[in-house]
Protein backbone atom coordinates (compact mmCIF):
# COMPACT_ATOMS: atom_id res chain seq x y z
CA UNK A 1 46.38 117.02 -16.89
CA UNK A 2 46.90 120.01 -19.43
CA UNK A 3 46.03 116.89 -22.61
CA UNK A 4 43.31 115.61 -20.81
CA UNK A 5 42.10 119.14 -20.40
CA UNK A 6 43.06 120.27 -24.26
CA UNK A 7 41.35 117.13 -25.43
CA UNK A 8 38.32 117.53 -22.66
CA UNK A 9 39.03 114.40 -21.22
CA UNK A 10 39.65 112.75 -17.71
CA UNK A 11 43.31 112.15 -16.72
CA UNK A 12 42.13 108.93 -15.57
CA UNK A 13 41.54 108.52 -19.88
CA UNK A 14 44.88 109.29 -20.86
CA UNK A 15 47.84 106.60 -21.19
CA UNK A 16 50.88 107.96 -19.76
CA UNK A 17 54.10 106.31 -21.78
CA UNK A 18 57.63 106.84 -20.28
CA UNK A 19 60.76 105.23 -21.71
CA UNK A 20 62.81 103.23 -19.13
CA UNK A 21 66.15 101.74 -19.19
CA UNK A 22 67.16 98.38 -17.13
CA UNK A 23 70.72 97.57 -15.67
CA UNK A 24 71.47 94.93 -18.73
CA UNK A 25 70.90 98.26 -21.11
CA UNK A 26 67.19 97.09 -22.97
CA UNK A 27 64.91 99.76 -23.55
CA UNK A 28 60.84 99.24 -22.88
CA UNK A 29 58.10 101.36 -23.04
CA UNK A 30 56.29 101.83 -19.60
CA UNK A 31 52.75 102.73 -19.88
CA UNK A 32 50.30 104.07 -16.98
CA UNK A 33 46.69 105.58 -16.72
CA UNK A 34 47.58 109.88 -16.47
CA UNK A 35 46.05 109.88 -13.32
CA UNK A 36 49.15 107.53 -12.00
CA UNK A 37 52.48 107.42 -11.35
CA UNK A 38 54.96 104.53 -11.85
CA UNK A 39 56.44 103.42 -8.86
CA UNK A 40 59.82 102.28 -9.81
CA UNK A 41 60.49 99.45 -6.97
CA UNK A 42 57.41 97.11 -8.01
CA UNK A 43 58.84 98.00 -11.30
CA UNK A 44 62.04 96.88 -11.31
CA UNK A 45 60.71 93.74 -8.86
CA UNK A 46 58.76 92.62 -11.67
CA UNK A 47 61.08 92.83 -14.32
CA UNK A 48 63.73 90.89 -11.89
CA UNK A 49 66.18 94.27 -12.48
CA UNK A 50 68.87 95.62 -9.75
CA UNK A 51 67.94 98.87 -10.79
CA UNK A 52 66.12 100.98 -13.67
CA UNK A 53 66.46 104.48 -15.05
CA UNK A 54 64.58 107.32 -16.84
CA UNK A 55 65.80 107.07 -20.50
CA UNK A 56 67.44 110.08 -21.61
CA UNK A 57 66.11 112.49 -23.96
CA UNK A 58 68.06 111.16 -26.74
CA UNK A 59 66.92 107.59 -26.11
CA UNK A 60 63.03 108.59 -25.86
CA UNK A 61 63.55 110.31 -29.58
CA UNK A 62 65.12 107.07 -31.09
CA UNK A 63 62.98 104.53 -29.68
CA UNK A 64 60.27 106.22 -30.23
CA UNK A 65 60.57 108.98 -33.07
CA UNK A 66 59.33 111.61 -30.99
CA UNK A 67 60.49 114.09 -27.21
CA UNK A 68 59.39 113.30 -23.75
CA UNK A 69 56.02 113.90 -23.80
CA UNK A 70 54.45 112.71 -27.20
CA UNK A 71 55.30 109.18 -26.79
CA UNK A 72 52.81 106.30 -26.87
CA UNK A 73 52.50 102.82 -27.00
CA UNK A 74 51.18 102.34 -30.63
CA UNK A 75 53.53 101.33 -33.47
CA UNK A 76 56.58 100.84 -30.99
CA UNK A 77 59.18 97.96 -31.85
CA UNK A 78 60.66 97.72 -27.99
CA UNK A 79 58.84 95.47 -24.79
CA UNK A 80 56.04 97.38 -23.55
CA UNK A 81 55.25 96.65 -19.82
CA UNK A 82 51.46 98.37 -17.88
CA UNK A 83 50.24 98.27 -15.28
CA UNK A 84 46.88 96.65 -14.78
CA UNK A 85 44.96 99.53 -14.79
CA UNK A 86 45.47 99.58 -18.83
CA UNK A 87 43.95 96.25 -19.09
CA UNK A 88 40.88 96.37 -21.76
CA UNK A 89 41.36 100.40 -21.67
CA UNK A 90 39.54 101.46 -24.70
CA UNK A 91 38.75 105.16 -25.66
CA UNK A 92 41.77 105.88 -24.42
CA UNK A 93 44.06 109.21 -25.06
CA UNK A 94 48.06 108.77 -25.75
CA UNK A 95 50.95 110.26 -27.05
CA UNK A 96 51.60 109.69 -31.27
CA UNK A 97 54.96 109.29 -31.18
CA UNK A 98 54.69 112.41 -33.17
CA UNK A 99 55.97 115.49 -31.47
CA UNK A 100 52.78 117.72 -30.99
CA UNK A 101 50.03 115.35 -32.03
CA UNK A 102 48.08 112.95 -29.62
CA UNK A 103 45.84 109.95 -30.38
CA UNK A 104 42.53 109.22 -29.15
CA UNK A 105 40.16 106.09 -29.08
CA UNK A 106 43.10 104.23 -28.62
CA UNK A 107 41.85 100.69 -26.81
CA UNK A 108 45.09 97.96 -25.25
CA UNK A 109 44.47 94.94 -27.69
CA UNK A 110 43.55 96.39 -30.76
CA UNK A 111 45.76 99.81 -31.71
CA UNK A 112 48.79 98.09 -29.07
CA UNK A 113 49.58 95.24 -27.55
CA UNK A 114 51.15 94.92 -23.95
CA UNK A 115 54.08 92.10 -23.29
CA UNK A 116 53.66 92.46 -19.72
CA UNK A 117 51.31 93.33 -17.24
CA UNK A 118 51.63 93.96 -13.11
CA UNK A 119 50.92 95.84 -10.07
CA UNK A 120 53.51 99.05 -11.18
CA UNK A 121 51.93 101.97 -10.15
CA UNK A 122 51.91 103.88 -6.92
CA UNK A 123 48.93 103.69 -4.49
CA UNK A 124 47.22 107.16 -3.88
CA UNK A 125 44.88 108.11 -0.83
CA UNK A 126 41.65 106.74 -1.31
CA UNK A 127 42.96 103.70 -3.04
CA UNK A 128 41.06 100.36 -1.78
CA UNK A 129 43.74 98.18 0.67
CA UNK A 130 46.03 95.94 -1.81
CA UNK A 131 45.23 93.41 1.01
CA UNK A 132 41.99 93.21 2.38
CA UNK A 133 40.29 95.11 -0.89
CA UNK A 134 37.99 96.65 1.41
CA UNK A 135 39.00 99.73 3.10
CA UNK A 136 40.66 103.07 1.50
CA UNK A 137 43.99 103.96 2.17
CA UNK A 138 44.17 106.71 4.31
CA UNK A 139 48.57 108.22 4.54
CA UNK A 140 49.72 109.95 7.89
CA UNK A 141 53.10 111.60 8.32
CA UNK A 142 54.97 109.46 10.45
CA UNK A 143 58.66 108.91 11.49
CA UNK A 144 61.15 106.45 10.44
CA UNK A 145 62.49 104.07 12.85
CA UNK A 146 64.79 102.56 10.34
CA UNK A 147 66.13 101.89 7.04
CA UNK A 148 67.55 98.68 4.86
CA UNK A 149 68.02 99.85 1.24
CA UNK A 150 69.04 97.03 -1.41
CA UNK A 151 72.25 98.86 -3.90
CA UNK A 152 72.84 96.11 -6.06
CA UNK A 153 75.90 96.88 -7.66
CA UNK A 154 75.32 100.15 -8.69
CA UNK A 155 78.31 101.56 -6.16
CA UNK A 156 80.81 98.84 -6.56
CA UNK A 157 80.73 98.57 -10.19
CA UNK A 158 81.42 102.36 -10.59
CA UNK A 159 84.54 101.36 -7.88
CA UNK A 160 85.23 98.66 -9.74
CA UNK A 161 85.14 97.18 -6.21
CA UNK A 162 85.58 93.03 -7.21
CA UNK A 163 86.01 90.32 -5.44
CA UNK A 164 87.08 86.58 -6.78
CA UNK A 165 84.09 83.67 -6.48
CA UNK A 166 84.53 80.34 -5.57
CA UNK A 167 85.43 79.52 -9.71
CA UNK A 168 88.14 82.24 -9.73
CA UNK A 169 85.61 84.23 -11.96
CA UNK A 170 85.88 88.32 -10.82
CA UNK A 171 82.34 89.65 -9.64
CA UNK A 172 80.83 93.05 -8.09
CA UNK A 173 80.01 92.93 -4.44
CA UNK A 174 76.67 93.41 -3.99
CA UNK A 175 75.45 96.49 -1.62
CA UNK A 176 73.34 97.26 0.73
CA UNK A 177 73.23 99.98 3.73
CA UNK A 178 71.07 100.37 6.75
CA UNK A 179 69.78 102.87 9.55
CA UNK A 180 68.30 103.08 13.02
CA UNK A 181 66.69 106.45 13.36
């Protein structure tokens, strides 16, 4: 919001690039319209990962040559995955990989490329239905009646809770927990 406003744009204009980090360790650039937010789970389910992560500061200035916050999708040597949204964005408003400088007219095809497109960000009220692509999505506060939450091995490995497979080879269980509110 504050570049959009500095550069008297529309959030919706801007290209909002965060640096992720999968469980194998690779580094990609993530790239969303400002006016969204990337919703890790369809994330991670597209990219067939147990489990991603922010990048650390550090990580965002090497891949990228500049802090959290002026990076961008143009020039970058790593994967970069959108979400549709970005598809034939033109005009568009990004981070220069430059620490205090932005770029603008920047369209998907011509100053960057994408390796990977999907359904990543997070719905928003007012959104139409991912199903029926007819009605807005209206949220209510409700309750939870229960829980199933997939861990991977994110708990056994830092354990080092193993168990032998059927060719003698050690693995890391894989986790899971659940609730009944």
């Amino acid at each position: 919001e504050e570049v959009s406003e500095f550069l008297t744009g529309q959030p919706r204009e801007c290209m909002k690039r965060l640096v992720d980090r999968s469980d194998s360790g690779e580094h990609f650039a993530v790239l969303v319209r400002g006016d969204n937010d990337v919703n890790e789970t369809k994330l991670a389910r597209l990219l067939g990962a147990d489990r991603l992560e922010l990048a650390a500061p550090e990580a965002v200035q090497e891949v990228t040559g500049a802090s959290v916050g002026f990076a961008g999708p143009v020039g970058l040597k790593c994967k970069v995955i959108a979400d549709n949204a970005i598809k034939g964005i033109s005009n568009g408003v990004t981070g220069a990989n430059r620490d205090d400088h932005h770029l603008v007219n920047i369209s998907e095809g011509i100053d960057f490329e994408v390796d990977l497109f999907g359904d990543i960000r997070s719905v928003k009220e007012g959104d139409l239905c991912p199903r029926c692509g007819n009605e807005k999505l209206a949220f209510h506060r409700g309750i939870e009646v229960g829980h199933i939450f997939r861990l991977g091995d994110k708990y056994s490995s830092a354990m080092n809770a193993t168990f032998l497979d059927e060719n003698g080879k050690e693995k890391y269980f894989n986790m899971g927990t659940y609730g009944i509110g």
